[in-house]
Every structure is written in C-alpha cells, then in structure tokens.
C-alpha atoms as a PDB file:
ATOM      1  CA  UNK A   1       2.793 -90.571  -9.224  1.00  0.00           C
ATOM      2  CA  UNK A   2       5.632 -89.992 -11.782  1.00  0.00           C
ATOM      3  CA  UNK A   3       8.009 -87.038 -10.962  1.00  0.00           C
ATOM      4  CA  UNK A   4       7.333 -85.898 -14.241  1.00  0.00           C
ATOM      5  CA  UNK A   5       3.974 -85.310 -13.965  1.00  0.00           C
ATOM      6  CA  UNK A   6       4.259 -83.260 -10.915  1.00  0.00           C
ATOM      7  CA  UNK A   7       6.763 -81.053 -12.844  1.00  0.00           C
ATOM      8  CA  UNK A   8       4.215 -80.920 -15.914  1.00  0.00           C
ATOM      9  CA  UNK A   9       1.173 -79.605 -13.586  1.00  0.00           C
ATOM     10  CA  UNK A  10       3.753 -77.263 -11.689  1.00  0.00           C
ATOM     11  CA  UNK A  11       4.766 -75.441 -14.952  1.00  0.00           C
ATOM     12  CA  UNK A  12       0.876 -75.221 -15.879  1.00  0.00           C
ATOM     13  CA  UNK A  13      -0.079 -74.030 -12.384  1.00  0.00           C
ATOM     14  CA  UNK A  14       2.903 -71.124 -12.718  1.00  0.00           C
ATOM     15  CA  UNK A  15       1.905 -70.256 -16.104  1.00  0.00           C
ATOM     16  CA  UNK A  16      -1.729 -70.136 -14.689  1.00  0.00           C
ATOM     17  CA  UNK A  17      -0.859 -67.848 -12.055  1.00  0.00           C
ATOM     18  CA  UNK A  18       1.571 -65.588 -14.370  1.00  0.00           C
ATOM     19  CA  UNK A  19      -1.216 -64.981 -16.606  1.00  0.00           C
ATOM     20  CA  UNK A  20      -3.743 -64.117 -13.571  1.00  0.00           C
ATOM     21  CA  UNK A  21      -0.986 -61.951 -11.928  1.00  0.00           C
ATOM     22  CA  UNK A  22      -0.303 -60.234 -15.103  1.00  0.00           C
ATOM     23  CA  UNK A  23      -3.933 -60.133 -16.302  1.00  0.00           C
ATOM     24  CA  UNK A  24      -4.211 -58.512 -12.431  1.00  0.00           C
ATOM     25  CA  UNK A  25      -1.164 -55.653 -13.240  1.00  0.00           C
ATOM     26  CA  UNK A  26      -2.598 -54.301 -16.666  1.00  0.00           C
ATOM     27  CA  UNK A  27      -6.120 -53.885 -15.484  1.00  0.00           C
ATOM     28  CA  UNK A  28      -4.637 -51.685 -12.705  1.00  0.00           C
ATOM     29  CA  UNK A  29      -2.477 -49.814 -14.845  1.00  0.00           C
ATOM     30  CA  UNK A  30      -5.193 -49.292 -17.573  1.00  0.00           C
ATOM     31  CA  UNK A  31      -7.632 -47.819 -15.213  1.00  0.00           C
ATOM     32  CA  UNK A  32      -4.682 -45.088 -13.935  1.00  0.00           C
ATOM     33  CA  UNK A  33      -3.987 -44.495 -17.721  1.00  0.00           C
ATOM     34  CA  UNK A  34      -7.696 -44.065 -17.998  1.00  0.00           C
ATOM     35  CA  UNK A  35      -8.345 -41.924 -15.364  1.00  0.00           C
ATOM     36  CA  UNK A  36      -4.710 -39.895 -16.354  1.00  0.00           C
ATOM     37  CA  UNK A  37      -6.446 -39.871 -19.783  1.00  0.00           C
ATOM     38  CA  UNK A  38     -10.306 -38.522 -18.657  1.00  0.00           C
ATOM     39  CA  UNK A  39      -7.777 -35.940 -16.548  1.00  0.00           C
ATOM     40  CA  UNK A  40      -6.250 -34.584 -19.614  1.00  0.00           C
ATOM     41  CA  UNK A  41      -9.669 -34.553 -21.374  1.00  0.00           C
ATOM     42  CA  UNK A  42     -11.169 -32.231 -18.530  1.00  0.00           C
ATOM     43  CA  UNK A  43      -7.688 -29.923 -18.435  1.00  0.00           C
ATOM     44  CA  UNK A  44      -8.360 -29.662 -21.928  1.00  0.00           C
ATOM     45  CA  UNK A  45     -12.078 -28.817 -21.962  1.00  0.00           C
ATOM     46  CA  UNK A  46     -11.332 -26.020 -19.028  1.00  0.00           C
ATOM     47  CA  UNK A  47      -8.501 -24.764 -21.707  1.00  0.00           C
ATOM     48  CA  UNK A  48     -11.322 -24.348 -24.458  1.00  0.00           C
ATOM     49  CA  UNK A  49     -14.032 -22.517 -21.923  1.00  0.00           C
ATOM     50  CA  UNK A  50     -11.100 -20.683 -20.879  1.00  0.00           C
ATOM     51  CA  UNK A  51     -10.206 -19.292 -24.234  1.00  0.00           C
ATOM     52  CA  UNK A  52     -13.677 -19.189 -25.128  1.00  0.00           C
ATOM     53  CA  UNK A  53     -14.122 -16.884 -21.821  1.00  0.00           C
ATOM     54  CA  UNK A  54     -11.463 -14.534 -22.300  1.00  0.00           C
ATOM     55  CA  UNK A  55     -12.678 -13.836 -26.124  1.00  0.00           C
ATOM     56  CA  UNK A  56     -15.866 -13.034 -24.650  1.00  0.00           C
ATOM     57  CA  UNK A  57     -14.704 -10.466 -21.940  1.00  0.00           C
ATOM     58  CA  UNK A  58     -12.504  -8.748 -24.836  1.00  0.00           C
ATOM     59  CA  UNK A  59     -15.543  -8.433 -27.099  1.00  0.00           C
ATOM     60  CA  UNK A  60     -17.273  -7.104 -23.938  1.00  0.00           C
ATOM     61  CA  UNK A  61     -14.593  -5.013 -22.836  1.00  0.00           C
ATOM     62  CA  UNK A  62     -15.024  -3.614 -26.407  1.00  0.00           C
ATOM     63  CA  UNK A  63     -18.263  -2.889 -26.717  1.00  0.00           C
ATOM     64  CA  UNK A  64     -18.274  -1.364 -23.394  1.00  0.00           C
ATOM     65  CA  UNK A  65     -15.540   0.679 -24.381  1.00  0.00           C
ATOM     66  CA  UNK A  66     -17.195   2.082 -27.883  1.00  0.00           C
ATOM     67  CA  UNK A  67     -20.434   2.746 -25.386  1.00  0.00           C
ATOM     68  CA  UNK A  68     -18.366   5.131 -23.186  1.00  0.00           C
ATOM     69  CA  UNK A  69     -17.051   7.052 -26.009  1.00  0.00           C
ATOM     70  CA  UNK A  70     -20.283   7.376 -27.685  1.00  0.00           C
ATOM     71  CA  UNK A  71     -21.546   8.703 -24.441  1.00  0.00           C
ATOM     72  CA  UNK A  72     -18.579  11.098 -24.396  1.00  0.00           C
ATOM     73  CA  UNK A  73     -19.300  12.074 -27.704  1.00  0.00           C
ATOM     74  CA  UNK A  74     -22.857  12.695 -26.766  1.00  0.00           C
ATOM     75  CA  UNK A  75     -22.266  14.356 -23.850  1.00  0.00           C
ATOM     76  CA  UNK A  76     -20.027  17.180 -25.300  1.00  0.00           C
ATOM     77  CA  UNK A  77     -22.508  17.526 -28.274  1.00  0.00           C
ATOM     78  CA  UNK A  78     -25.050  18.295 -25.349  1.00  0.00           C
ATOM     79  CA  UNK A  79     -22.836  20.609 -23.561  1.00  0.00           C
ATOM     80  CA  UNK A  80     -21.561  22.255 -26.914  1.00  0.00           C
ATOM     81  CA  UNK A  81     -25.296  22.774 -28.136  1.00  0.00           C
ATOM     82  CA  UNK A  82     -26.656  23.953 -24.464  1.00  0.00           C
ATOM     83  CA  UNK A  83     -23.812  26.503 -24.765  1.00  0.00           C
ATOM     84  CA  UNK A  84     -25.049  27.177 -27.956  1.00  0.00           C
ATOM     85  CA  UNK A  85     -28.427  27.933 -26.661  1.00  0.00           C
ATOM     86  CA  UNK A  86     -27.428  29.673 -23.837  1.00  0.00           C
ATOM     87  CA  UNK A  87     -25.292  32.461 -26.131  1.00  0.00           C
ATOM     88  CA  UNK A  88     -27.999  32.621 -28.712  1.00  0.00           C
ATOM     89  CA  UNK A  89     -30.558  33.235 -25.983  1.00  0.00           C
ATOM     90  CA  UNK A  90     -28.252  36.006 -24.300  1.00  0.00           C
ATOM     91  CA  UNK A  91     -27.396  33.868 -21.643  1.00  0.00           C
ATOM     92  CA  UNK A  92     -24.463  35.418 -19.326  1.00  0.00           C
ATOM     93  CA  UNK A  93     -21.902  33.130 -20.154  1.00  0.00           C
ATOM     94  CA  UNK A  94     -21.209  29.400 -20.255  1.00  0.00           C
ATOM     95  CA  UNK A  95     -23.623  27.577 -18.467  1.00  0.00           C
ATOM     96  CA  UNK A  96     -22.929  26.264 -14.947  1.00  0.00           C
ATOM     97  CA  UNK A  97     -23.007  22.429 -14.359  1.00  0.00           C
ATOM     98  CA  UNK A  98     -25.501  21.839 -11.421  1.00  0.00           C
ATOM     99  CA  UNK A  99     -23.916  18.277 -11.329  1.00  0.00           C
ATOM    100  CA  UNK A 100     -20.777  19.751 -10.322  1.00  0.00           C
ATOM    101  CA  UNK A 101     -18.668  17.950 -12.706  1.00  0.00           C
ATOM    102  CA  UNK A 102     -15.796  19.567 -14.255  1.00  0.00           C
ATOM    103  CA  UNK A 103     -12.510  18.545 -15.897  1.00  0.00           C
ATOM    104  CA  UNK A 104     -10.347  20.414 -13.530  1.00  0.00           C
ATOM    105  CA  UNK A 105     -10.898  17.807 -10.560  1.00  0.00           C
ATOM    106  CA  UNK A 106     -12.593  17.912  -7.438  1.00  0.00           C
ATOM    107  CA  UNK A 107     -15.149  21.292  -6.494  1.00  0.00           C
ATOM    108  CA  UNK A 108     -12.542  22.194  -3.537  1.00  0.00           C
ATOM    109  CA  UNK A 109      -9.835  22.144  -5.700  1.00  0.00           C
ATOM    110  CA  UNK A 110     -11.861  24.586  -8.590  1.00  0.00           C
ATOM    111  CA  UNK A 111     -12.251  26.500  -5.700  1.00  0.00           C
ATOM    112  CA  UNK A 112      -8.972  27.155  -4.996  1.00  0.00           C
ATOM    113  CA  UNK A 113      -8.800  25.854  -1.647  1.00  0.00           C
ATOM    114  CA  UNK A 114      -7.435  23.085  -0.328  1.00  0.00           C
ATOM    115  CA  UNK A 115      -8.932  19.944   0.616  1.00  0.00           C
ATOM    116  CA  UNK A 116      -9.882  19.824   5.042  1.00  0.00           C
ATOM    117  CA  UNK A 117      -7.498  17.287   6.785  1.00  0.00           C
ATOM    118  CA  UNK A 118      -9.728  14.253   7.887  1.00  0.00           C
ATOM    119  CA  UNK A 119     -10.685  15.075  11.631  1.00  0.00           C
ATOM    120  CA  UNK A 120      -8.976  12.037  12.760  1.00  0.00           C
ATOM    121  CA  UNK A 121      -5.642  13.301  11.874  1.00  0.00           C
ATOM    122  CA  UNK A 122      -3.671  15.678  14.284  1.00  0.00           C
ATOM    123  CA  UNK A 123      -3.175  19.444  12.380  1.00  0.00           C
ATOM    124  CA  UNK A 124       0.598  19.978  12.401  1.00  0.00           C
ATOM    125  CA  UNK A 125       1.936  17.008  12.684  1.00  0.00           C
ATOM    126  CA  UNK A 126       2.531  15.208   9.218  1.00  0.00           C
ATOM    127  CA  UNK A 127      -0.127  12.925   9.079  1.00  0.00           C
ATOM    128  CA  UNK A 128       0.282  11.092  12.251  1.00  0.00           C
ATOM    129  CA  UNK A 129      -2.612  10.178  14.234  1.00  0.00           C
ATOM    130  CA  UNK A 130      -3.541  12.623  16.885  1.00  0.00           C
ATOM    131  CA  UNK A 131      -3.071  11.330  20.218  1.00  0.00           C
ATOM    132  CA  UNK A 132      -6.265  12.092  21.449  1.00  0.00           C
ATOM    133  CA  UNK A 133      -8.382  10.572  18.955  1.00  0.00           C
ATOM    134  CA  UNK A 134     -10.726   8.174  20.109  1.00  0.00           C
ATOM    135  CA  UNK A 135     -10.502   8.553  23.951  1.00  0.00           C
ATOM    136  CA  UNK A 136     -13.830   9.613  25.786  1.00  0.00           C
ATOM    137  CA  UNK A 137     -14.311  11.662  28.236  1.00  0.00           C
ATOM    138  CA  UNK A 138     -15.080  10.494  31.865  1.00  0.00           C
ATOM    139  CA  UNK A 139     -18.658  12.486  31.197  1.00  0.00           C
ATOM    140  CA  UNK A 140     -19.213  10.428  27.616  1.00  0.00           C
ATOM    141  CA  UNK A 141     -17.733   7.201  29.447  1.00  0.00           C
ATOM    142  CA  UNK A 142     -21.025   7.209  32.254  1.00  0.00           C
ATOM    143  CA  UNK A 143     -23.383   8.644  29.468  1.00  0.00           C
ATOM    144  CA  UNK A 144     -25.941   5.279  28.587  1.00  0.00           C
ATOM    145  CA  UNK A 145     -24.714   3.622  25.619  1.00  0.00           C
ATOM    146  CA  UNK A 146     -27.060   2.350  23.056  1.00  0.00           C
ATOM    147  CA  UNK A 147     -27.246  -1.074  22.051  1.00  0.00           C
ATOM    148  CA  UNK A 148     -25.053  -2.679  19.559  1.00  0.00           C
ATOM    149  CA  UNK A 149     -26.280  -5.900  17.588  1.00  0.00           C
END
C-alpha cells in the first residue's frame, strides 16, 4: 500500500467522524434550546392566565363591592321607612333592632360597660396569665375522665 493512500482514507475517516461528532453536538444542543424554548412558551402562557385571573378577581371584587352598597342602600331605606311607620303609627320612638346591630360597636360597649376579662386571665395583673389556670384539683385529678378520640 502507498503511503499516500493511507493519508487519503485517514483525512476521509476524520472528516467522517467530525461530521458524526458534530452532527452528535447540535442535536444535543437543539433539544436544550427546544426544551428552553417549550419553557418560555409555558412561563408565558401562566403570564396570560395570570393576567387573565387577576382581571377577573377585580371585576369580581367590583361587582361584589356595588352588591354591598346596594344592600347598604337598601338596608337604610328599610330602617328609614320602618321608622317611618313606626312614628306615623304612634310608635314610642325609634324602633329597637332585635338583631342587635348598631353603629356604635359591640352591645357591651352601648351599654356602657366594659367588656368581662376572659376567665383565663388573672384580674389585676395586666394581662398575664393567672397562675392557677389550668391546674386541677387532687378531687378533679381522681374524678373518671371521659374518653378522648
């Protein structure tokens, strides 16, 4: 065999193998750029539904909104014509709410009096935690328990 021959099939066995080995590199780097690429696509599409969420809460948050008022509106047009009723009838006075709601807060505070400290809380001692609260008594302790489950 000539020694140029050898050389000739050497280069065309390299060039072979460059073109594989290359061939080899871009179809790995295409299928990251097309999985980067279906990425973006689905980062995009949770953008739109998103967007097209958040207009859909504020139109909600609207309408709810408009609701209440027109319920307000109602509401006082009730009270202002039961009051009406009430003094045309010779009623004594505005008419109680037997819901107890009123604008002035809570009924203990309409009262005049002031809200109970929780029972868990010691009387006189700024809101600490009484000492005793919670600890049974040696009669409670032997009393039978129920269940738990």
């Amino acid at each position: 065999m000539d020694l140029s021959k050898i050389s000739w099939i050497l280069a065309i066995a390299c060039l072979l193998a460059g073109i594989g080995l290359g061939a080899l590199g871009y179809h790995l780097l295409n299928t990251s750029a097309a999985s980067l690429q279906k990425l973006r696509q689905r980062l995009a599409e949770s953008d739109r539904e998103l967007t097209a969420l958040r207009n859909g809460m504020d139109d909600h948050l609207d309408e709810v909104s408009r609701l209440v008022a027109a319920l307000q509106r109602n509401g006082e047009a009730l009270a202002s014509r039961v009051a009406q009723d009430a003094r045309r009838l010779g009623g004594k006075g505005e008419p109680t709410s037997r819901l107890g709601v009123s604008a002035s807060g809570t009924p203990s505070e309409r009262d005049g009096e002031a809200p109970a400290m929780p029972r868990d809380y010691a009387n006189d001692s700024g809101g600490t935690l009484s000492e005793e609260f919670g600890l049974k008594d040696d009669d409670d302790a032997k009393a039978p328990q129920p269940p738990r489950y």
